[in-house]
C-alpha atoms as a PDB file:
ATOM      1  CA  UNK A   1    -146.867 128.815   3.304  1.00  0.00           C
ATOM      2  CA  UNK A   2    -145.626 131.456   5.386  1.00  0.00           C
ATOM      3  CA  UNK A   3    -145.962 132.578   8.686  1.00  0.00           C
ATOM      4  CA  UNK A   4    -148.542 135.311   9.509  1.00  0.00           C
ATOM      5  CA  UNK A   5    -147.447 138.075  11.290  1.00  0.00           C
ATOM      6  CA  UNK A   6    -148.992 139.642  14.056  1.00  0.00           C
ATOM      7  CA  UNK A   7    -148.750 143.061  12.499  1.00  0.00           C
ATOM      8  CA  UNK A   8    -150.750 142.252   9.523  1.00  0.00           C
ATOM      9  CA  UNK A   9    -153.171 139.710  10.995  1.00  0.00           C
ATOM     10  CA  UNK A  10    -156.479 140.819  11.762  1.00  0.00           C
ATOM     11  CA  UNK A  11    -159.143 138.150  12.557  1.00  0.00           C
ATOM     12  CA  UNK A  12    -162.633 137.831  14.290  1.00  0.00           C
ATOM     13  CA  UNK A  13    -163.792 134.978  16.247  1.00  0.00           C
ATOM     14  CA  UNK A  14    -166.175 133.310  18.440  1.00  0.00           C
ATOM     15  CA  UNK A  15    -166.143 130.093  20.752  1.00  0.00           C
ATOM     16  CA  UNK A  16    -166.406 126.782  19.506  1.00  0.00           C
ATOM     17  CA  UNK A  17    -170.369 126.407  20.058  1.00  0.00           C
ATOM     18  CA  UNK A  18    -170.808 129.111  17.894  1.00  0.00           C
ATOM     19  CA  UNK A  19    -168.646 127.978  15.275  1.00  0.00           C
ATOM     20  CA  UNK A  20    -170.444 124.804  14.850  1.00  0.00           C
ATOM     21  CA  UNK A  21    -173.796 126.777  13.964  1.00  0.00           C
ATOM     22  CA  UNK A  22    -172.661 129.660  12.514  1.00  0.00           C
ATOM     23  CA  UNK A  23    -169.484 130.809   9.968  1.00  0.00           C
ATOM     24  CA  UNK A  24    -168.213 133.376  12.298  1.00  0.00           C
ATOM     25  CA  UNK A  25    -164.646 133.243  11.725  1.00  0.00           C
ATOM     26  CA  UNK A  26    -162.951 134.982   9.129  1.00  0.00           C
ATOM     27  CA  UNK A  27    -159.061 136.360   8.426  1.00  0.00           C
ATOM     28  CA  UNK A  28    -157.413 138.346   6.075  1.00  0.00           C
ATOM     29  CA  UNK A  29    -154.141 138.735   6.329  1.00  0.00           C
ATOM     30  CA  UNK A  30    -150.721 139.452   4.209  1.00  0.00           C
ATOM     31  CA  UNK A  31    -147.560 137.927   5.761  1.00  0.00           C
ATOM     32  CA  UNK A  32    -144.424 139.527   5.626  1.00  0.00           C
ATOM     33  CA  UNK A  33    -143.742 138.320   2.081  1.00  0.00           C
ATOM     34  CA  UNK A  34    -146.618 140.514   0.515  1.00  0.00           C
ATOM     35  CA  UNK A  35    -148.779 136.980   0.259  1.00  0.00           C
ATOM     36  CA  UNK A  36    -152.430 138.060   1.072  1.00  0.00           C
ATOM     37  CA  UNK A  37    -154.440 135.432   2.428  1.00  0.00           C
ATOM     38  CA  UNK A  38    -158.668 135.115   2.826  1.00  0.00           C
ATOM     39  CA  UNK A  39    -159.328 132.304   5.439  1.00  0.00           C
ATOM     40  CA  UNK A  40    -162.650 131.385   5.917  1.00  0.00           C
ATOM     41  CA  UNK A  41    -164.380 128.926   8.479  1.00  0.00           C
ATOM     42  CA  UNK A  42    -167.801 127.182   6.980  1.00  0.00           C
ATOM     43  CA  UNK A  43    -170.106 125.117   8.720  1.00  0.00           C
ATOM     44  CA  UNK A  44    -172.738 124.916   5.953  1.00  0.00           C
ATOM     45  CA  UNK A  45    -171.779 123.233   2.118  1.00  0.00           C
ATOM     46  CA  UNK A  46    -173.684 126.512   0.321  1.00  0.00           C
ATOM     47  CA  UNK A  47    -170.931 128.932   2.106  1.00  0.00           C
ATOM     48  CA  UNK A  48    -168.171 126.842   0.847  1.00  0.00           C
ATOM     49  CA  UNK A  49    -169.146 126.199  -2.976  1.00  0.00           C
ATOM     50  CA  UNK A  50    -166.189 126.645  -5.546  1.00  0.00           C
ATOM     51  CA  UNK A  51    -167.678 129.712  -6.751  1.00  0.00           C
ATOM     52  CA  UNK A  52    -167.955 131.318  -3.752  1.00  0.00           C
ATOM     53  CA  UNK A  53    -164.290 130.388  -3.178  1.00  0.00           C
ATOM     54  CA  UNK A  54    -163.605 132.259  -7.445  1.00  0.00           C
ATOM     55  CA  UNK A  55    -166.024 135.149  -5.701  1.00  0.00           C
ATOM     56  CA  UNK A  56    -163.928 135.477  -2.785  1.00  0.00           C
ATOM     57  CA  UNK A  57    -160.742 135.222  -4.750  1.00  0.00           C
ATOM     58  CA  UNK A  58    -161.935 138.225  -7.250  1.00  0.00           C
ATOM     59  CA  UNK A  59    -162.717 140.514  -4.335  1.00  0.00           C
ATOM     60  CA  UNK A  60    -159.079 139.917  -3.024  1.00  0.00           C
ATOM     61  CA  UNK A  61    -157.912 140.892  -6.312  1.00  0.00           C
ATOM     62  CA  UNK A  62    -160.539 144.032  -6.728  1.00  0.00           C
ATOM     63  CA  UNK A  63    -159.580 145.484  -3.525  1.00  0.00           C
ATOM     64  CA  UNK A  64    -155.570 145.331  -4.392  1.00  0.00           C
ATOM     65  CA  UNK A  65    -155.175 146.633  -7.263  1.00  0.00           C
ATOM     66  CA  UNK A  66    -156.024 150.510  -8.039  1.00  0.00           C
ATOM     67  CA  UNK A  67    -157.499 152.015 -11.537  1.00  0.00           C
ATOM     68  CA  UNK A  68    -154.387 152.082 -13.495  1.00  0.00           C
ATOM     69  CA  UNK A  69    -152.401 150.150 -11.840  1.00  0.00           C
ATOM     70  CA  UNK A  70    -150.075 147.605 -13.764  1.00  0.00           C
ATOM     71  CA  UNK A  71    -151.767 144.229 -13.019  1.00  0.00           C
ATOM     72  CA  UNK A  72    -147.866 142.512 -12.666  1.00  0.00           C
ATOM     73  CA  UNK A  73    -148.361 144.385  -8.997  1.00  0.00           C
ATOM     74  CA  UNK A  74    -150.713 141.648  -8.242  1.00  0.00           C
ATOM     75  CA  UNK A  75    -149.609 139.570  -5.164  1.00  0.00           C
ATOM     76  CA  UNK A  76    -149.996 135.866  -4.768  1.00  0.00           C
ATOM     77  CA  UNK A  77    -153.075 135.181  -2.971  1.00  0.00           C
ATOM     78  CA  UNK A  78    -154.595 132.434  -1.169  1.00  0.00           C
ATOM     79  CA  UNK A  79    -158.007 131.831  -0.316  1.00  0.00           C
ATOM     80  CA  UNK A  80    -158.534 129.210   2.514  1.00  0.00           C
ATOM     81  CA  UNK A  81    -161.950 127.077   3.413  1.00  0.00           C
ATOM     82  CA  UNK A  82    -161.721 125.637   6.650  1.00  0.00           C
ATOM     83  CA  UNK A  83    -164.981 123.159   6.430  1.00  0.00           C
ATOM     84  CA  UNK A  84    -166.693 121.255   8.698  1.00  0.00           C
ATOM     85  CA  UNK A  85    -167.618 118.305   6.453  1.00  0.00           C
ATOM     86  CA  UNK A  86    -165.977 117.071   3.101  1.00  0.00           C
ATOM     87  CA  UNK A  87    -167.234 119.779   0.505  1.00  0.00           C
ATOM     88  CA  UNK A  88    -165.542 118.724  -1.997  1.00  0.00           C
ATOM     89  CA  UNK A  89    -166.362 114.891  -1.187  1.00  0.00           C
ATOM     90  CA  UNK A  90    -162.892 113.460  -1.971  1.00  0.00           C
ATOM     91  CA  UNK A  91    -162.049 111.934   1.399  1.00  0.00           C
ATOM     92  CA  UNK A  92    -159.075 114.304   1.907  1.00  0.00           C
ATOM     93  CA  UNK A  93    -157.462 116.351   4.544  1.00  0.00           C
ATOM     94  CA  UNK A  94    -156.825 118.976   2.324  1.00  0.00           C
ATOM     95  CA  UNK A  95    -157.092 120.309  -1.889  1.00  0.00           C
ATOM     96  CA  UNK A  96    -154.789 122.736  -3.651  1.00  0.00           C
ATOM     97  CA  UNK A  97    -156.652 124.073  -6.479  1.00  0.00           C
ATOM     98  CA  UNK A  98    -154.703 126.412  -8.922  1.00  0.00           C
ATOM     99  CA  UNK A  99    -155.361 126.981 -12.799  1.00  0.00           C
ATOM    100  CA  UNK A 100    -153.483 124.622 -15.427  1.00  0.00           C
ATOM    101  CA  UNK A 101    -153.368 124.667 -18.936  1.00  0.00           C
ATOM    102  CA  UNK A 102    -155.647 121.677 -20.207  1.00  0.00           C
ATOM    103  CA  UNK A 103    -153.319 120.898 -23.253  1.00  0.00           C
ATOM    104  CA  UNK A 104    -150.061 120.153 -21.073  1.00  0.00           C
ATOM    105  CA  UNK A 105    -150.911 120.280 -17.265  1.00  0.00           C
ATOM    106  CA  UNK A 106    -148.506 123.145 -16.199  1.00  0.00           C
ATOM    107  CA  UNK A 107    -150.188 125.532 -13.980  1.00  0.00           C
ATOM    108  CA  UNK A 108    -151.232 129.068 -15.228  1.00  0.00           C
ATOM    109  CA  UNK A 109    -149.432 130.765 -13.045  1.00  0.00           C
ATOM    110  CA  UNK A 110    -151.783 133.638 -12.243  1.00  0.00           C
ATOM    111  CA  UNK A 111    -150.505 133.518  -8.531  1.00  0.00           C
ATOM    112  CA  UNK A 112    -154.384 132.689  -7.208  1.00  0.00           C
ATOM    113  CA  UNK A 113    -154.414 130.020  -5.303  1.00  0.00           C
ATOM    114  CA  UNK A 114    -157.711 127.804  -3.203  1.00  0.00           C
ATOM    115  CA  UNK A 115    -157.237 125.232  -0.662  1.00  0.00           C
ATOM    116  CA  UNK A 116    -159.976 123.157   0.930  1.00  0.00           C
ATOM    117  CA  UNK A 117    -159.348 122.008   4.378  1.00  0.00           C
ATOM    118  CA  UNK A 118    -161.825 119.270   5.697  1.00  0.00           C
ATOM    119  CA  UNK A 119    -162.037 119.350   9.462  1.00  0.00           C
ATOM    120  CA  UNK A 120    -163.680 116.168   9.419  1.00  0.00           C
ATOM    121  CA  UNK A 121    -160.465 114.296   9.392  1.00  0.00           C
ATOM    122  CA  UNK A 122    -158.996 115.131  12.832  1.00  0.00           C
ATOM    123  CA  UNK A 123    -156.080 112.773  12.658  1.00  0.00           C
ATOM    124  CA  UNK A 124    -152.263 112.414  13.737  1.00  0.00           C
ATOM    125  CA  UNK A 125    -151.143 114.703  11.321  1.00  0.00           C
ATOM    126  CA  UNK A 126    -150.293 118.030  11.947  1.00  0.00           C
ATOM    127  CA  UNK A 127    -153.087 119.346  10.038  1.00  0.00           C
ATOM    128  CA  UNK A 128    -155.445 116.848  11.723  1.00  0.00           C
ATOM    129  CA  UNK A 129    -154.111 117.667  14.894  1.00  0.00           C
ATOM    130  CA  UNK A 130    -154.859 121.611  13.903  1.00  0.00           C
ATOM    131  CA  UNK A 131    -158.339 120.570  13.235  1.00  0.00           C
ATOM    132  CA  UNK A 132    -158.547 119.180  16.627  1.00  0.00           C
ATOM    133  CA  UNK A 133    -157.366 121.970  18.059  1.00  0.00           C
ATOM    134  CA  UNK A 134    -160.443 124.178  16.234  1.00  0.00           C
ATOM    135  CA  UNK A 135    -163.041 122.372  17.754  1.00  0.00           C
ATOM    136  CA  UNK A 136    -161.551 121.867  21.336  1.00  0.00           C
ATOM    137  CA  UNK A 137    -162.780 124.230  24.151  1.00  0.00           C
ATOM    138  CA  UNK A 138    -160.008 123.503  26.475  1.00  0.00           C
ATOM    139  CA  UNK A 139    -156.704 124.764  26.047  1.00  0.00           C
ATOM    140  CA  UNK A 140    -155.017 122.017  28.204  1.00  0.00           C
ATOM    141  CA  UNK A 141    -156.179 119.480  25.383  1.00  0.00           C
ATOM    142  CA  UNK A 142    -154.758 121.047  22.849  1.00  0.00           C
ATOM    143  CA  UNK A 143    -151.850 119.901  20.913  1.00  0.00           C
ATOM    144  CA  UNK A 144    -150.126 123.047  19.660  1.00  0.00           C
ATOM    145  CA  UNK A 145    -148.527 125.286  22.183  1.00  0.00           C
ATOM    146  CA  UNK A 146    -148.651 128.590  20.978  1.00  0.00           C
ATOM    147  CA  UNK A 147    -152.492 128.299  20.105  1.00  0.00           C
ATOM    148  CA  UNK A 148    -153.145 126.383  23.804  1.00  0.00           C
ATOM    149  CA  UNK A 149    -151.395 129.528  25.400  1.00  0.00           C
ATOM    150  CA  UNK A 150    -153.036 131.995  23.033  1.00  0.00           C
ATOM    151  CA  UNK A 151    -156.869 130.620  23.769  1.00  0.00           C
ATOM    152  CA  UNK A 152    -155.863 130.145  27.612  1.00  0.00           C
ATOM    153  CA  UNK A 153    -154.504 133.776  27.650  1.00  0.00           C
ATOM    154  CA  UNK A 154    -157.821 135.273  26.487  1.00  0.00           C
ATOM    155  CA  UNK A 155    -160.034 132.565  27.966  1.00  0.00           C
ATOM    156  CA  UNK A 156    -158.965 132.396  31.494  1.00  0.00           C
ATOM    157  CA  UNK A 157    -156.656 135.104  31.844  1.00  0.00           C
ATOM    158  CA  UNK A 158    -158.091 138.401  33.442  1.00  0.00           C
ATOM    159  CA  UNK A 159    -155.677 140.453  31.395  1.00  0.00           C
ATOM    160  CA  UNK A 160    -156.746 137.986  28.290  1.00  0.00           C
ATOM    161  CA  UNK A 161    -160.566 138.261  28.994  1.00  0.00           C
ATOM    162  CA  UNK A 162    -160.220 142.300  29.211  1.00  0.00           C
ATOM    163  CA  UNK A 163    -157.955 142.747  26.086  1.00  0.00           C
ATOM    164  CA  UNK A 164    -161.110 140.761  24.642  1.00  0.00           C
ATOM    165  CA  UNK A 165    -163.834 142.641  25.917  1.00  0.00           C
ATOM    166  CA  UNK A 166    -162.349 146.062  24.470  1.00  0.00           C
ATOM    167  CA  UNK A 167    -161.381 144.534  21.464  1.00  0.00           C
ATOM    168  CA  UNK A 168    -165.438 143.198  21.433  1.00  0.00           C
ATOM    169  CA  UNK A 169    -166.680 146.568  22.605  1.00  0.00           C
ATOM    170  CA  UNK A 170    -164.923 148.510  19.808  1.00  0.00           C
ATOM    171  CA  UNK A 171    -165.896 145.951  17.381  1.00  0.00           C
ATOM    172  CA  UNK A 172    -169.903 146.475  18.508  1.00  0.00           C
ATOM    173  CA  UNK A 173    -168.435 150.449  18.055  1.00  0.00           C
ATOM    174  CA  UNK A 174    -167.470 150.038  14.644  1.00  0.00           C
ATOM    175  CA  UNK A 175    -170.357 147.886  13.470  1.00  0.00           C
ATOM    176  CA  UNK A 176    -172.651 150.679  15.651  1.00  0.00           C
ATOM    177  CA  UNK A 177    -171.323 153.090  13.541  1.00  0.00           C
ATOM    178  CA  UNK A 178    -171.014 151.911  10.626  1.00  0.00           C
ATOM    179  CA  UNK A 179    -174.935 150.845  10.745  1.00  0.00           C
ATOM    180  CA  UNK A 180    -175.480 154.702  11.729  1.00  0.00           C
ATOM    181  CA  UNK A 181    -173.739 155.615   8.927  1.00  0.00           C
ATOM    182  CA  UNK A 182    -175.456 153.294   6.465  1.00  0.00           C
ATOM    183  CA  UNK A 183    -178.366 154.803   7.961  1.00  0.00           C
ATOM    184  CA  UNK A 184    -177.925 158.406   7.554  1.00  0.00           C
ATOM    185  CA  UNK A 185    -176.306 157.097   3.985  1.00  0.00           C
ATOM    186  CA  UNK A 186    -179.768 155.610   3.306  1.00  0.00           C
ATOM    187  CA  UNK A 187    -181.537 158.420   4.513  1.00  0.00           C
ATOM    188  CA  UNK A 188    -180.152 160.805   2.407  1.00  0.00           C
ATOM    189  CA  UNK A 189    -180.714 158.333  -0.313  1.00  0.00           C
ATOM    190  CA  UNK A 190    -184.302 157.867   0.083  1.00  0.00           C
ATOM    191  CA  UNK A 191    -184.801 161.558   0.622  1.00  0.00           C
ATOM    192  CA  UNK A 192    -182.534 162.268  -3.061  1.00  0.00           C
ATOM    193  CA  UNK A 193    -184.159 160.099  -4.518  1.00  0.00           C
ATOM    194  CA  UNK A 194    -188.286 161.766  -3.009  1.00  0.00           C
ATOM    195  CA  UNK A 195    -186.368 165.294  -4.286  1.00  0.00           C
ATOM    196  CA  UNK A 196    -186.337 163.622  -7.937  1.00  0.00           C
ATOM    197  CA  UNK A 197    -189.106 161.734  -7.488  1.00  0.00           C
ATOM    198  CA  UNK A 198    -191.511 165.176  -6.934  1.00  0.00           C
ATOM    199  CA  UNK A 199    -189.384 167.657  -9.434  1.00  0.00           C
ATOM    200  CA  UNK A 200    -190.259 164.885 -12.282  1.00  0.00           C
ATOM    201  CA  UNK A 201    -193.705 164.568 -11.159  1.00  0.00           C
ATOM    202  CA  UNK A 202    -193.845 168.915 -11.105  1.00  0.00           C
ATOM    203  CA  UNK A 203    -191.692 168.509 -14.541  1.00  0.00           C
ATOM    204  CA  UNK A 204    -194.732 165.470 -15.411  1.00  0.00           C
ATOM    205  CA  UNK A 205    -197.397 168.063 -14.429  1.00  0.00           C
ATOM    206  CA  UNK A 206    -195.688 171.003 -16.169  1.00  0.00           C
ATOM    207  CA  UNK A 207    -195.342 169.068 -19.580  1.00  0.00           C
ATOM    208  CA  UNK A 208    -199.097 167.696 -18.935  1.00  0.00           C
ATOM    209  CA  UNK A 209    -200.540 171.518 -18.872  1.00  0.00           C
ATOM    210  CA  UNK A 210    -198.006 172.336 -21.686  1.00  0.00           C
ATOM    211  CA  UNK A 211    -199.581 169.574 -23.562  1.00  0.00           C
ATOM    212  CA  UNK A 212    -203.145 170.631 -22.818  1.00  0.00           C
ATOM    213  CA  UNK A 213    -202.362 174.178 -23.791  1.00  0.00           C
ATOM    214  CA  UNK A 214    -200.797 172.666 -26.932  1.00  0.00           C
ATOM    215  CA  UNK A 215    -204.025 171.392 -27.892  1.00  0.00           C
ATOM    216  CA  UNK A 216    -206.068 173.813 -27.097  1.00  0.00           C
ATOM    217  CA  UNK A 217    -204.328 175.734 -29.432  1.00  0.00           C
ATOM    218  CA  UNK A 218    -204.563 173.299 -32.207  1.00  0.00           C
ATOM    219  CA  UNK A 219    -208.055 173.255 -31.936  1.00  0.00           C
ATOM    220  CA  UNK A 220    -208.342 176.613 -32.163  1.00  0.00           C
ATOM    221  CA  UNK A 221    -205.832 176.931 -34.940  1.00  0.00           C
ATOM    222  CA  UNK A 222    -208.655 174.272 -36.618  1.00  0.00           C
ATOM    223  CA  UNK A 223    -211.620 176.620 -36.125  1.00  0.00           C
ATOM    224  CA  UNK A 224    -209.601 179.763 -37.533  1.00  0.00           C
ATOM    225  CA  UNK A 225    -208.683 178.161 -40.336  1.00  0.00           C
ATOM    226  CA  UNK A 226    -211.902 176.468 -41.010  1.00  0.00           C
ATOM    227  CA  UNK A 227    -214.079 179.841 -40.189  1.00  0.00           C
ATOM    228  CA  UNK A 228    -211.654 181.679 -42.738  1.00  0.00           C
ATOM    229  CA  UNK A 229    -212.221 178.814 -45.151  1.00  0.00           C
ATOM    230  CA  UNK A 230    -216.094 179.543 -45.089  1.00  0.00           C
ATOM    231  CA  UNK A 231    -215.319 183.747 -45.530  1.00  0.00           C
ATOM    232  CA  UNK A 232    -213.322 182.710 -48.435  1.00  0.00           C
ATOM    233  CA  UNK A 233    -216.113 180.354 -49.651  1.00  0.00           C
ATOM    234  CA  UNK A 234    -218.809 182.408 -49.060  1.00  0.00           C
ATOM    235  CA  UNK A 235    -216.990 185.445 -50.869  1.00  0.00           C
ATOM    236  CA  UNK A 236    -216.030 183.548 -53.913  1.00  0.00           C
ATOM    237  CA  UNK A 237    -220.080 182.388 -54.219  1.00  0.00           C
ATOM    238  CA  UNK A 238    -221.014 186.026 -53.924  1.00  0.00           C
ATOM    239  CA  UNK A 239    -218.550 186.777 -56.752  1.00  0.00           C
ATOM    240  CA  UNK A 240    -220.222 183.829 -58.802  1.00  0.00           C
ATOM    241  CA  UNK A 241    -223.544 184.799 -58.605  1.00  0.00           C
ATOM    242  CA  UNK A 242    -222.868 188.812 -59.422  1.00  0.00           C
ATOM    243  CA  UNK A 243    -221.033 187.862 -62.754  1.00  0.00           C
ATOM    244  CA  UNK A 244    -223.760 185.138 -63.914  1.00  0.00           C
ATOM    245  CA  UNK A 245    -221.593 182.885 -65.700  1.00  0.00           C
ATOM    246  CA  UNK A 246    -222.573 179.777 -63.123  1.00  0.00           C
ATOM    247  CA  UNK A 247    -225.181 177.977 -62.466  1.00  0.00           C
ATOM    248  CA  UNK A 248    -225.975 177.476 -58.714  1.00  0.00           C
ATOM    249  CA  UNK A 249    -224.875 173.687 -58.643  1.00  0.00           C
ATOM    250  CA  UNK A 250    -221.686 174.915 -60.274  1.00  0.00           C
ATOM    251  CA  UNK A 251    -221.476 177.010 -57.504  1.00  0.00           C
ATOM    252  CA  UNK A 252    -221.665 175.258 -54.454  1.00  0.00           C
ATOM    253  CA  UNK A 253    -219.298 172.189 -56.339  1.00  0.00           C
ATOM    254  CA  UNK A 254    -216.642 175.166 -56.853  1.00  0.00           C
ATOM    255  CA  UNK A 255    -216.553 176.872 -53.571  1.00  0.00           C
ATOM    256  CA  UNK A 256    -217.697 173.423 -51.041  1.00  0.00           C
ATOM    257  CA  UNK A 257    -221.374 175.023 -49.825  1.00  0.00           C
ATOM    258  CA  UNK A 258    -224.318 173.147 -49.637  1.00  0.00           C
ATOM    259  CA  UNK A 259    -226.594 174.188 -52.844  1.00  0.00           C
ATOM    260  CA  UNK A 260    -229.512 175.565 -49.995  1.00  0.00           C
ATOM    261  CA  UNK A 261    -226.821 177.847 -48.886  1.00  0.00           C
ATOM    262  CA  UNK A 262    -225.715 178.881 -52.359  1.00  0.00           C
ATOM    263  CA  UNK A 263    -229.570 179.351 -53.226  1.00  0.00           C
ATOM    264  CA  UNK A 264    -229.990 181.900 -50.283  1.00  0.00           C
ATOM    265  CA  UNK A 265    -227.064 183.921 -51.451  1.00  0.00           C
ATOM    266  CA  UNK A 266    -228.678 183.887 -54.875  1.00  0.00           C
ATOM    267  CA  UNK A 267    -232.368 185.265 -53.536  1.00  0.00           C
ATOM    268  CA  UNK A 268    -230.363 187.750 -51.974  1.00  0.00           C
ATOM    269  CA  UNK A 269    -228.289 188.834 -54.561  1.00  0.00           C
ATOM    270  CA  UNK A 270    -230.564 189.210 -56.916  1.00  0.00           C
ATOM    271  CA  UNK A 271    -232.958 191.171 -54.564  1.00  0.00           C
ATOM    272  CA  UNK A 272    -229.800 193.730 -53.973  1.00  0.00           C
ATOM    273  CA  UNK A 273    -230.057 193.605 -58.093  1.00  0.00           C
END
């Protein structure tokens, strides 16, 4: 694997009591070969699970590559589980995983690569030794150099301890405004989303009276017809009675009146005779 650069490397951490209870520390970084690495510290099993390691992997991927963009830009990329126990429960220092074709055993070659590295085995080795060096709060006991004069540096060092405070301070800036503007960003939101709320309750309301009015109308559509109905009923009886050809039950079958009806109009016709 190869070296990470100091240019590219951009990490957060905390002291070692902290990373015992808490997964604090995590790196992304691209070396100087275009390799793009996700390293991630995990003291519980659930934050470690192989598909949070696909997850992570996918967001690697999602945040390289642009709309459009030939996927053959895609750079090899590794993501890294540092664990505190065995996750994986195999007894070993550390597990490549990278996609193979069942049938024959080559590997895919997709370029996406996990490794599991179980801090539990603090050996001789130079990863074991590493591991050592993660947990141990004095830089005097530690067996690599560069990361003994690194942690002294910002650990006892009053240059070290300042660089660390500013680069603290303008990380509680950044998250400070980044929660402001997820704030204001959710404020907005909620107040959008009142604004449609009330125009389709007023568009809810408007279609309610429309509705009303709708069948108000009907209704009285009903009674015009029906009162024209009974002018047209009443007319043709009149007409039925003056020419004499129908009897009065005739009459009210033929034009829908009740015969007591059709019997008044007949006492009064024939008193106008």
């Amino acid at each position: 694997m190869c070296v990470l650069t100091n240019r590219y490397l951009r990490a957060w951490c905390r002291t070692r009591d902290e990373w015992l209870t808490n997964d604090w520390l995590d790196v992304f970084a691209t070396d100087s070969d275009g390799i793009q690495y996700d390293i991630e510290i995990q003291n519980s099993v659930g934050g470690a699970l192989p598909r949070r390691a696909r997850y992570n992997s996918s967001l690697i991927d999602g945040k390289i590559l642009l709309p459009n963009q030939d996927y053959r830009l895609l750079p090899e990329t590794y993501v890294i589980f540092i664990t505190r126990n065995d996750v994986l429960e195999k007894g070993l220092p550390i597990s490549h995983i990278d996609r193979r074709i069942n049938e024959t055993g080559d590997e895919f070659g997709d370029g996406s690569h996990i490794i599991y590295v179980n801090a539990e085995i603090a050996d001789n080795s130079p990863l074991g030794k590493l591991m050592y060096d993660f947990t141990c709060t004095e830089p005097k006991q530690m067996n690599y150099k560069l990361l003994a004069e690194k942690t002294g540096h910002f650990k006892y060092e009053h240059e070290g301890v300042n660089h660390m405070c500013d680069f603290l301070e303008e990380l509680r800036q950044d998250g400070r405004k980044e929660a402001e503007e997820e704030a204001r960003a959710a404020i907005a939101e909620a107040r959008n989303e009142a604004a449609e709320a009330k125009n389709q309750a007023a568009e809810a309301k408007n279609q309610a009276a429309e509705a009303r009015n709708e069948a108000v109308e009907a209704r009285a559509e009903i009674v015009r017809q029906q009162e024209n109905a009974r002018k047209s009923a009443v007319k043709n009886a009149f007409k039925m009675l003056l020419s004499g050809k129908l009897t009065l039950d005739e009459i009210a079958e033929y034009t829908s009146l009740p015969l007591d009806e059709v019997k008044e109009f007949a006492a009064i016709t024939s008193g106008a005779q």
